[in-house]
N, C-alpha and C. Protein backbone atom coordinates (compact mmCIF):
# COMPACT_ATOMS: atom_id res chain seq x y z
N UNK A 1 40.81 -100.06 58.73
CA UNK A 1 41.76 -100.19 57.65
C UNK A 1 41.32 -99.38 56.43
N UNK A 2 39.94 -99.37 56.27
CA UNK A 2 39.43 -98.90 55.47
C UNK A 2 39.42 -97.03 55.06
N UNK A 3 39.66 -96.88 56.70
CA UNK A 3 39.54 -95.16 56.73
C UNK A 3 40.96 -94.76 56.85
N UNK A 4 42.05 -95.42 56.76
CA UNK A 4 43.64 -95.29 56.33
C UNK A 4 43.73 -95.73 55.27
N UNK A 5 43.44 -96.49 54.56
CA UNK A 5 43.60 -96.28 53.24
C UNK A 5 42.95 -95.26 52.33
N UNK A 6 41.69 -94.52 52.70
CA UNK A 6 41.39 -93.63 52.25
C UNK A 6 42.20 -92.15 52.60
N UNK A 7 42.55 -92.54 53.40
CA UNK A 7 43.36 -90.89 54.19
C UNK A 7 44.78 -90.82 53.37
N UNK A 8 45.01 -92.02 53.01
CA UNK A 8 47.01 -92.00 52.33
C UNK A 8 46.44 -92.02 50.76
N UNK A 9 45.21 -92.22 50.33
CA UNK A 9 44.63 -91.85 48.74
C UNK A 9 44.35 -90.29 48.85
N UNK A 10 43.56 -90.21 49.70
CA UNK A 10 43.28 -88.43 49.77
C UNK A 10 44.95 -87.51 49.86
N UNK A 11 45.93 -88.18 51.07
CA UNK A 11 46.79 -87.17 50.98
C UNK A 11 47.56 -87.47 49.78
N UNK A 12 48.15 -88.67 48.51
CA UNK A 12 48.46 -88.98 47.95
C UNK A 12 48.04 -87.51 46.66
N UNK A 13 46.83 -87.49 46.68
CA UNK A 13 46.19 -86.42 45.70
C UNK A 13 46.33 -84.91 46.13
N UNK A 14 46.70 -84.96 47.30
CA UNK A 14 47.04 -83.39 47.93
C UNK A 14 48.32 -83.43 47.80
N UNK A 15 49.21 -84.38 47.96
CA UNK A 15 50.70 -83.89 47.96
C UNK A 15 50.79 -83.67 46.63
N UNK A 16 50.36 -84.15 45.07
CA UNK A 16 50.58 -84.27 44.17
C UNK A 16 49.78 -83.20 43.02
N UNK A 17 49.63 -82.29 44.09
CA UNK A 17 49.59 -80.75 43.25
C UNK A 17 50.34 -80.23 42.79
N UNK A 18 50.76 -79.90 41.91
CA UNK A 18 51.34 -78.67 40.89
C UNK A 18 51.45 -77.73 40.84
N UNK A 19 51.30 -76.72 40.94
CA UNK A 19 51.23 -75.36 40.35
C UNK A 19 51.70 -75.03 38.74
N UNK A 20 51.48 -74.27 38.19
CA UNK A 20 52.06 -74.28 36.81
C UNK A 20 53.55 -73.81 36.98
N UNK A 21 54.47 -74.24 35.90
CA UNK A 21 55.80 -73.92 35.54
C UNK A 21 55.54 -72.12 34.63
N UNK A 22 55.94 -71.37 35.36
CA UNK A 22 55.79 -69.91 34.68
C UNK A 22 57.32 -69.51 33.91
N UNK A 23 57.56 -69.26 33.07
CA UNK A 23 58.60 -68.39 32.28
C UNK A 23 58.85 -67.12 32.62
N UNK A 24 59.37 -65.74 32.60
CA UNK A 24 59.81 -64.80 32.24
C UNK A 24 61.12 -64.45 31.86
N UNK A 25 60.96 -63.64 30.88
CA UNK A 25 62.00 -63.68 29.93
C UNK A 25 61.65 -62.16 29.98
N UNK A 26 63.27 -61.17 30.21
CA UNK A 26 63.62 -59.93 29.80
C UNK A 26 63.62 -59.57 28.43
N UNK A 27 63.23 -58.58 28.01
CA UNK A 27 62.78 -58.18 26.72
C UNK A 27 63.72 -57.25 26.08
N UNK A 28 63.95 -56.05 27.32
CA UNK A 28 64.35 -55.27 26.89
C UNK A 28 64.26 -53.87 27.78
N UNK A 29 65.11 -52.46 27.66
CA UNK A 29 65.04 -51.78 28.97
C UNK A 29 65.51 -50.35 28.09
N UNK A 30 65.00 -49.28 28.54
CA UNK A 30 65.99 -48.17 28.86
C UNK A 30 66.04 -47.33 29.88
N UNK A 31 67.12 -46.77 30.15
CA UNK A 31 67.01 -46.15 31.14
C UNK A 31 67.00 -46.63 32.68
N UNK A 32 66.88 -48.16 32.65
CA UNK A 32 67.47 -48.98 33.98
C UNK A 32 67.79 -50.01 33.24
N UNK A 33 68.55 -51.17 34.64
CA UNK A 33 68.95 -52.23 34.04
C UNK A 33 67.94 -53.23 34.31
N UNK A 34 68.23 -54.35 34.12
CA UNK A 34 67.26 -55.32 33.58
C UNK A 34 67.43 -56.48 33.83
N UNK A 35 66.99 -57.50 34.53
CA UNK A 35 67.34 -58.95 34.49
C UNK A 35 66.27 -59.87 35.31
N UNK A 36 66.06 -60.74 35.21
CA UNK A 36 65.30 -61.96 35.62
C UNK A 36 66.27 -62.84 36.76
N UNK A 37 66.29 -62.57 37.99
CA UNK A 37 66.67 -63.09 39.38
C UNK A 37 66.11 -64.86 39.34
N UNK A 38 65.02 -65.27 39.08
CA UNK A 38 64.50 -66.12 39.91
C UNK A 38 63.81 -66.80 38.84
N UNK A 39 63.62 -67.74 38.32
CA UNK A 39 62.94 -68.17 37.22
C UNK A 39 62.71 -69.83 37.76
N UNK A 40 62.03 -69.85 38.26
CA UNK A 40 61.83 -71.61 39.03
C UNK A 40 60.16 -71.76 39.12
N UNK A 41 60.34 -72.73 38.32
CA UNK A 41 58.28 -73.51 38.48
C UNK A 41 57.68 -72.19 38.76
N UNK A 42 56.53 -72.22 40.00
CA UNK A 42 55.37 -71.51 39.99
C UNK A 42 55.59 -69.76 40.24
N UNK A 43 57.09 -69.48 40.56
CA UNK A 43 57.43 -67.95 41.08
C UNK A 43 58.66 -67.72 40.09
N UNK A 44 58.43 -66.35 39.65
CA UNK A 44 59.78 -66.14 39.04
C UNK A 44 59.51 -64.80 39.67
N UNK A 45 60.78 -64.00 39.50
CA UNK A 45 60.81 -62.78 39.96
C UNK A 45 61.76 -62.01 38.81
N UNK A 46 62.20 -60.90 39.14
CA UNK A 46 62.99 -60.12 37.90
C UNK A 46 62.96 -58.54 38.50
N UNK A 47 64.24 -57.76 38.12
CA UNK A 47 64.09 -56.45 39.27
C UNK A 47 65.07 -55.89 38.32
N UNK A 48 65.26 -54.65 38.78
CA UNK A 48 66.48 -53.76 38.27
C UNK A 48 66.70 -52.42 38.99
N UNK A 49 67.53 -51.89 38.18
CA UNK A 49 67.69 -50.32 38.93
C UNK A 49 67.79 -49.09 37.85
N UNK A 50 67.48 -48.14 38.40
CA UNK A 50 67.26 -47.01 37.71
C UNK A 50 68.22 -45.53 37.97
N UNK A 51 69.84 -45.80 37.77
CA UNK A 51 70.53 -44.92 38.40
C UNK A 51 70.48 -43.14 37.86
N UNK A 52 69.37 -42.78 37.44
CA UNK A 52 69.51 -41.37 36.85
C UNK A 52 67.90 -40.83 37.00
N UNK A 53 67.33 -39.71 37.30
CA UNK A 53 66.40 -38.96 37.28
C UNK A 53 65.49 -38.83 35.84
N UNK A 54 64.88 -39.59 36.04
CA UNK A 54 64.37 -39.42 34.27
C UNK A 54 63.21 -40.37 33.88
N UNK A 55 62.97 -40.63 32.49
CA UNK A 55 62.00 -41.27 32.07
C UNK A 55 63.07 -42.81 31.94
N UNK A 56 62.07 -44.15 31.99
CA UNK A 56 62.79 -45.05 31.91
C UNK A 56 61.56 -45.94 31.46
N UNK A 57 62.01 -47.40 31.06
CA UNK A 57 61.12 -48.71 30.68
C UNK A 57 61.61 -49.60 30.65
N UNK A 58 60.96 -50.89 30.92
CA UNK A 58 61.70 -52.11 31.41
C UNK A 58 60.17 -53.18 31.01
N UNK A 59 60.90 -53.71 29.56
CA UNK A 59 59.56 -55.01 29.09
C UNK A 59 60.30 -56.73 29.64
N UNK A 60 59.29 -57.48 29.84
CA UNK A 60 59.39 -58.69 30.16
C UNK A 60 57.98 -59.30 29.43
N UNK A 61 58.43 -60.93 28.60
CA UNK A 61 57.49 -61.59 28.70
C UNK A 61 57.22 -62.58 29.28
N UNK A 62 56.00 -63.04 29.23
CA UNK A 62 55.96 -64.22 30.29
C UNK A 62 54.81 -65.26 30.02
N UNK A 63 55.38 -66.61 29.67
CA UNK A 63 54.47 -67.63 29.96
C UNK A 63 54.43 -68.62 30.87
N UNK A 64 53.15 -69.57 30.48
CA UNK A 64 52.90 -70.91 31.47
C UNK A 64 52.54 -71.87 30.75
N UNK A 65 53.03 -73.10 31.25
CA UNK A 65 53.04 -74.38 30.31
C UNK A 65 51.18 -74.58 30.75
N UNK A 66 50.59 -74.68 31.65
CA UNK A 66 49.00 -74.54 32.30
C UNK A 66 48.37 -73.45 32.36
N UNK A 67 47.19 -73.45 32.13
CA UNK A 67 46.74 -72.39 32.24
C UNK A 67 46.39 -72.25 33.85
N UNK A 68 46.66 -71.31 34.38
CA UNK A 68 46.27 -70.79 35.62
C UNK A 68 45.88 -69.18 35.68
N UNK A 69 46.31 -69.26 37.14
CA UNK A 69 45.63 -67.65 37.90
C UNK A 69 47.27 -67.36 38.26
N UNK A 70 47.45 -66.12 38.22
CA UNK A 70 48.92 -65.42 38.76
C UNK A 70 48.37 -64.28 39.44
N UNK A 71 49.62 -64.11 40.43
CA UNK A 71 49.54 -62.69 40.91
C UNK A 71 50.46 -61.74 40.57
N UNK A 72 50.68 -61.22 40.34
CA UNK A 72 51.74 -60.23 40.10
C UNK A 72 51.76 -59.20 40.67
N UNK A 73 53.32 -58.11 40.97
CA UNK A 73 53.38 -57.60 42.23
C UNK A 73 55.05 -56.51 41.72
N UNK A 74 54.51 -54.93 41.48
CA UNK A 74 55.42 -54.44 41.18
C UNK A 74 56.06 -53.87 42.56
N UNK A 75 57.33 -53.44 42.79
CA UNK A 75 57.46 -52.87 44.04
C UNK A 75 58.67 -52.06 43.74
N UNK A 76 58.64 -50.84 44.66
CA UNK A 76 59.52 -49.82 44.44
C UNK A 76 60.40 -49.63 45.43
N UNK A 77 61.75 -49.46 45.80
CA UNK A 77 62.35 -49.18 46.88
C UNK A 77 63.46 -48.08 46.67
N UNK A 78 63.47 -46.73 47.04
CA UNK A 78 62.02 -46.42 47.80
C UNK A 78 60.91 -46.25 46.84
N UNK A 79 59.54 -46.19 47.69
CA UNK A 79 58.29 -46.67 46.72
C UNK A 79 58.25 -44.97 46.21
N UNK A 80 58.56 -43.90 47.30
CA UNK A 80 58.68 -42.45 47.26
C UNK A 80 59.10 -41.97 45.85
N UNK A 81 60.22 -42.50 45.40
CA UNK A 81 60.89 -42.34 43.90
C UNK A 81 60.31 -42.12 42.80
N UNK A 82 59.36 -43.38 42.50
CA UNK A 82 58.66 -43.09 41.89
C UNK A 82 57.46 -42.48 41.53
N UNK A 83 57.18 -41.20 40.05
CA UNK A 83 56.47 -40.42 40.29
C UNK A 83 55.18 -40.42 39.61
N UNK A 84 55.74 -41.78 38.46
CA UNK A 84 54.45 -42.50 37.85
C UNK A 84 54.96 -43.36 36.63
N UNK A 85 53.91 -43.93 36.48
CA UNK A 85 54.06 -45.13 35.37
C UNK A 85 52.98 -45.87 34.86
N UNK A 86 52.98 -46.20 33.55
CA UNK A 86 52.16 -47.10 33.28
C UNK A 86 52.66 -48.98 33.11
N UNK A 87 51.80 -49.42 34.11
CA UNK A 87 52.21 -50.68 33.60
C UNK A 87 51.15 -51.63 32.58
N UNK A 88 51.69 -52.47 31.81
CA UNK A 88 51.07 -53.24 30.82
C UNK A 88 51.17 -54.14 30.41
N UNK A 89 49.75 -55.16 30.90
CA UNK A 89 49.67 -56.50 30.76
C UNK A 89 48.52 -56.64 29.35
N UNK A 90 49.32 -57.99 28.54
CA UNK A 90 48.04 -58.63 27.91
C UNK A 90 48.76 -59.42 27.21
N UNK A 91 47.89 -60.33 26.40
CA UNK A 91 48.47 -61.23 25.00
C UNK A 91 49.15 -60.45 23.84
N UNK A 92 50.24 -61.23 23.47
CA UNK A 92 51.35 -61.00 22.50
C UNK A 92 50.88 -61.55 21.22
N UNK A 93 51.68 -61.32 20.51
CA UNK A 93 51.50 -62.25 19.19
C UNK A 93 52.77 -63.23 19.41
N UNK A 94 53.72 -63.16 19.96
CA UNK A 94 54.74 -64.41 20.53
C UNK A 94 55.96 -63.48 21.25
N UNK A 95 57.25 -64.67 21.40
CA UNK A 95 57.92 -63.87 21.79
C UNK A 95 58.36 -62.39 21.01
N UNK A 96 58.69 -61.47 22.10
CA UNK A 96 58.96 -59.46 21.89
C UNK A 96 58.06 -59.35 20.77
N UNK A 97 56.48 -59.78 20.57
CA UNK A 97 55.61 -59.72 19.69
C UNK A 97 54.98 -58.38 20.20
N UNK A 98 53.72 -57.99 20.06
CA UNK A 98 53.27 -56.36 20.00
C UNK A 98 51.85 -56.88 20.72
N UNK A 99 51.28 -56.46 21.31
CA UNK A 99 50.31 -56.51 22.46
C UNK A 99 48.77 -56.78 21.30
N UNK A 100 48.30 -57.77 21.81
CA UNK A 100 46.54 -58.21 20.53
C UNK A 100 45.93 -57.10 21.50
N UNK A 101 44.70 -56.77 20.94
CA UNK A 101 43.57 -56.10 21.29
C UNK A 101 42.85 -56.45 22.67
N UNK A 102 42.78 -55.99 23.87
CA UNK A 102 42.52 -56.62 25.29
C UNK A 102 43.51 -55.99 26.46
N UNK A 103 44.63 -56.06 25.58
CA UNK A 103 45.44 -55.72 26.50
C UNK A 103 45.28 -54.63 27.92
N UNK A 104 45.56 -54.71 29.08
CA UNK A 104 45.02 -53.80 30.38
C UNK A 104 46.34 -53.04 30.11
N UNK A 105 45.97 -51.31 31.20
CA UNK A 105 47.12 -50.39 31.34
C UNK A 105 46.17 -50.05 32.59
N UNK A 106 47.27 -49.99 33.37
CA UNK A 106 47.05 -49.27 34.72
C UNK A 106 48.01 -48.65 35.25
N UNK A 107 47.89 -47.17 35.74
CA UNK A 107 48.36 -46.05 35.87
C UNK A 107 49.14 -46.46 37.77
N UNK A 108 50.25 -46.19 37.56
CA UNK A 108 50.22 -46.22 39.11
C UNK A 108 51.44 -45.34 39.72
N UNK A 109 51.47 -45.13 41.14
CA UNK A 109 52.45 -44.15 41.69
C UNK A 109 53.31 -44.83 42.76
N UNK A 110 53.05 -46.17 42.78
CA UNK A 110 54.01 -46.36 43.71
C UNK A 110 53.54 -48.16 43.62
N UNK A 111 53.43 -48.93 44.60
CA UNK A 111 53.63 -50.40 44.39
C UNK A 111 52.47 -50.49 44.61
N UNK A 112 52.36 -52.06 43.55
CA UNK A 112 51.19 -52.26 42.82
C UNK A 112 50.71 -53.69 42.40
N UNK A 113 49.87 -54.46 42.76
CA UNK A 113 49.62 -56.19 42.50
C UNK A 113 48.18 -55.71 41.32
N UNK A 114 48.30 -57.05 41.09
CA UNK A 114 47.19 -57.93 40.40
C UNK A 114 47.22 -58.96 40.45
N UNK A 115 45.98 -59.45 39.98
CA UNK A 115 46.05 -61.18 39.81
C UNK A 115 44.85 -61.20 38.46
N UNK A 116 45.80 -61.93 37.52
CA UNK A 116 45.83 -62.04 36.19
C UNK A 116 45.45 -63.83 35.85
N UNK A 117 44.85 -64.42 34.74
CA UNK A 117 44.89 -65.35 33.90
C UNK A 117 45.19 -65.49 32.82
N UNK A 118 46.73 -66.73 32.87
CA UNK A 118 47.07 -67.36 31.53
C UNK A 118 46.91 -68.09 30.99
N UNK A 119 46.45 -68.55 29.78
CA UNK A 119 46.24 -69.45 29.19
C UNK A 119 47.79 -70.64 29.30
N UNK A 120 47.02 -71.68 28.83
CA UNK A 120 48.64 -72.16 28.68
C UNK A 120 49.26 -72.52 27.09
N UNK A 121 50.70 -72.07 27.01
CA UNK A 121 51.37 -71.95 25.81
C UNK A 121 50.76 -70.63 25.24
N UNK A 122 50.33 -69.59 25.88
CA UNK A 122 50.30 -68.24 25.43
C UNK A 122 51.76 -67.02 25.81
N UNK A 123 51.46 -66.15 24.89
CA UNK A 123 52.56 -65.11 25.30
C UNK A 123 51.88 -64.02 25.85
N UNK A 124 52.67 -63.51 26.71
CA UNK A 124 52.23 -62.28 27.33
C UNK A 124 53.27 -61.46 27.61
N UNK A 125 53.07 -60.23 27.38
CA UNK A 125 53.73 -59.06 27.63
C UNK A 125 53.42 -58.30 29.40
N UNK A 126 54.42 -58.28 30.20
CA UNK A 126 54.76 -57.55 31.29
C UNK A 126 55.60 -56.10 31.53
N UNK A 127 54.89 -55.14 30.79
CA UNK A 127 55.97 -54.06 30.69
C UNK A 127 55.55 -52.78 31.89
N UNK A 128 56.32 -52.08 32.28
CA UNK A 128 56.35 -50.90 33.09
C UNK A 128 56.90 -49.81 32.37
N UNK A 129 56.56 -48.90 31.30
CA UNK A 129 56.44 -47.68 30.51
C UNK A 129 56.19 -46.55 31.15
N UNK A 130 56.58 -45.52 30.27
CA UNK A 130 56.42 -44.01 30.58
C UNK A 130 56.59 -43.87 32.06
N UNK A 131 57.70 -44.79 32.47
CA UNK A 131 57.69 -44.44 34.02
C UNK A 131 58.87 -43.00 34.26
N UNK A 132 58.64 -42.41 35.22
CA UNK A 132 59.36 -41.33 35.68
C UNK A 132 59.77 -41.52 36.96
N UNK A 133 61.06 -41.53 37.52
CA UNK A 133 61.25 -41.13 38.74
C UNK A 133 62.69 -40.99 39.20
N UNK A 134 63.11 -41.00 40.71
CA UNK A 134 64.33 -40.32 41.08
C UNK A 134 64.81 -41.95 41.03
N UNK A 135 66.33 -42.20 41.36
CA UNK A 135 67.10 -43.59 41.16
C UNK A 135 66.16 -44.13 42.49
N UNK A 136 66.08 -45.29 42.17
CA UNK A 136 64.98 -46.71 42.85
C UNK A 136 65.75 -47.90 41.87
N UNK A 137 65.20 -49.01 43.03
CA UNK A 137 65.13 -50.20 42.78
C UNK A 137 63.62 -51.08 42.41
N UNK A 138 63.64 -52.06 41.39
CA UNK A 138 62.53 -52.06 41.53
C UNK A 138 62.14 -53.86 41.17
N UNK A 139 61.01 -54.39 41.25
CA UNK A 139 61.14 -55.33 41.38
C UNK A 139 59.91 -56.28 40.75
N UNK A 140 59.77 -57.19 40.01
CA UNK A 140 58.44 -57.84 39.91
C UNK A 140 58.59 -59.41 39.72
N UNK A 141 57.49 -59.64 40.36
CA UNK A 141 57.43 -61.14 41.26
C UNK A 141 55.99 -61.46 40.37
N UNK A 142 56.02 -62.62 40.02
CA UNK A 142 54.51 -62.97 39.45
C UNK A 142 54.64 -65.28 40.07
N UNK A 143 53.59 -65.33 40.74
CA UNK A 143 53.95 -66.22 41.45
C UNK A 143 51.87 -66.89 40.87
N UNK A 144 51.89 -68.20 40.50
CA UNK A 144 50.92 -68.83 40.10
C UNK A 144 49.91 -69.11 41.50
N UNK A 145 49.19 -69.20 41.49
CA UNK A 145 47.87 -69.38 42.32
C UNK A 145 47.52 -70.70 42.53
N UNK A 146 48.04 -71.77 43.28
CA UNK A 146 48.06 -73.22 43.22
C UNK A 146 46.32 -73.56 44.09
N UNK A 147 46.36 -74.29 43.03
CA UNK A 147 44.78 -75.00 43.08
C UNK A 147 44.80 -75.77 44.72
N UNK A 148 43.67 -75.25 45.91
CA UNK A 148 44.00 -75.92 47.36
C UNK A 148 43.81 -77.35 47.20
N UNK A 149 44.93 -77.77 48.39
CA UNK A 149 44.67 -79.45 48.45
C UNK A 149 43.30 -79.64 49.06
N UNK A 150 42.71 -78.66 49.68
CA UNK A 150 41.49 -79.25 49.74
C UNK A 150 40.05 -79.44 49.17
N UNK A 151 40.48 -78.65 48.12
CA UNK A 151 39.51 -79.81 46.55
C UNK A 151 40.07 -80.97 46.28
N UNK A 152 41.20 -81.76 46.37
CA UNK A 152 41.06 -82.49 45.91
C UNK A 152 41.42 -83.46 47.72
N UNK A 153 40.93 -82.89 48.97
CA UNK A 153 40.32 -83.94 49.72
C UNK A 153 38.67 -83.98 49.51
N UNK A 154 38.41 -83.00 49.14
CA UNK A 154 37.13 -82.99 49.16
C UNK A 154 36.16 -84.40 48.61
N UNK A 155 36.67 -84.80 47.54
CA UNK A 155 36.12 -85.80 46.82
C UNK A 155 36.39 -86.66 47.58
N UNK A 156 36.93 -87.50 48.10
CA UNK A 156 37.30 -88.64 48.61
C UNK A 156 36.50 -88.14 50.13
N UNK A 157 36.12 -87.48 50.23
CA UNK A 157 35.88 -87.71 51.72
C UNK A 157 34.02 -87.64 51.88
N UNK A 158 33.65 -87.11 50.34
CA UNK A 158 32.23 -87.13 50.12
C UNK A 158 32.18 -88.63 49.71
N UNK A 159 32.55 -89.48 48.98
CA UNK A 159 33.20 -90.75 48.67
C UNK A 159 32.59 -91.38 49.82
N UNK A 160 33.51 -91.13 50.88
CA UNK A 160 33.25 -91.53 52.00
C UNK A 160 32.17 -91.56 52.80
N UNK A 161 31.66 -90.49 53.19
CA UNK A 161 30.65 -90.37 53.26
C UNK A 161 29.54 -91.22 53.04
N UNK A 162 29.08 -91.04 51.08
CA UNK A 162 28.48 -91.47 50.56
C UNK A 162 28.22 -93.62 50.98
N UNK A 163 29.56 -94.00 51.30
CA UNK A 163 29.92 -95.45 51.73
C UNK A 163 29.31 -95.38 53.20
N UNK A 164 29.33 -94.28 54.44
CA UNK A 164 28.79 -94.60 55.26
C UNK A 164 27.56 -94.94 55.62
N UNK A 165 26.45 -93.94 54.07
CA UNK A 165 25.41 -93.71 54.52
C UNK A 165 24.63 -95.28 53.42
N UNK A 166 25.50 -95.71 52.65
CA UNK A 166 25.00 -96.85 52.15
C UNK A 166 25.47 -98.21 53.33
N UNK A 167 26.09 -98.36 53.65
CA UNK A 167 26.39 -99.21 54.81
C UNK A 167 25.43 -99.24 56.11
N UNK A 168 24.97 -98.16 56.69
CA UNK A 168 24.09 -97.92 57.35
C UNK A 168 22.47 -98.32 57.12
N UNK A 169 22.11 -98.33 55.55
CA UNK A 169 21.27 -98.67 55.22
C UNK A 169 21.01 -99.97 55.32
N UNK A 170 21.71 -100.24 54.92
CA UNK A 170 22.25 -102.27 54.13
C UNK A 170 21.37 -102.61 55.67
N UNK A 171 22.71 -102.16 56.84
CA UNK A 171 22.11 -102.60 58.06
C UNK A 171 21.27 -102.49 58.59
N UNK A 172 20.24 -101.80 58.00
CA UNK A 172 18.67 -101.22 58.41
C UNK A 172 17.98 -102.19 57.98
């Protein structure tokens, strides 16, 4: 009885993970269009298109009520189109605020991840600048990094443990 009630406490604490609630919010664009698709708890997504040969930019910001780990994930279709860009992550001064000192730029030619940390109730800037290329679609997904349920079996089952090897004793 004892090792079912520990198993429906352990899964009780695994089903009752979280992930953080993430924001993104469109900022602003030229040269493609612009919008936020998907905005739900731990994944939001946001994409647009780029119907003309040329220079273009597309800002988004983005927070989390928790601080966590994100991944983020630009993608090009076709990835061929594009002929370069800088994209740029870091802390804001708030919302469509101007990037604090820290901020990363990474150069890229075609599709492109990271995995980033937010504080929680911070602002952050998600922009793709000085990009160049032929008409593409394009797309970015930033999806939170949920803490495994098995840290939190872990405890309960060292718990356990710990009860076998005192029980064993007793009976010694």
């Amino acid at each position: 009885m004892k090792k079912a009630m520990l198993f429906l406490v352990a899964l009780m604490f695994s089903v009752g993970v979280n992930a953080a609630t993430l924001t993104l919010t469109g900022i602003g664009s030229s040269g493609a269009t612009q919008s936020v698709d998907v905005n739900n708890n731990s994944t939001v997504l946001a994409g647009g298109t780029v119907g003309e040969v040329g220079n273009w930019y597309s800002q988004f910001d983005l927070t989390s009520d928790t601080a966590t780990n994100v991944k983020i994930e630009w993608s090009f279709n076709p990835f061929t189109a594009l002929t370069g860009a800088t994209v740029k992550f870091g802390e804001i001064t708030g919302p469509n605020g101007i990037y604090l000192p820290g901020a990363q730029t990474f150069v890229i030619t075609g599709d492109f991840s990271f995995t980033a940390f937010l504080a929680a109730n911070v602002f952050y800037g998600l922009d793709i600048i000085d990009a160049a290329s032929n008409i593409l679609k394009y797309d970015v997904s930033v999806s939170a990094v949920p803490v495994p349920a098995a840290l939190f079996l872990f405890a309960p089952a060292l718990l356990g443990f710990l009860g076998l090897r005192r029980k064993s004793a007793v009976a010694a």
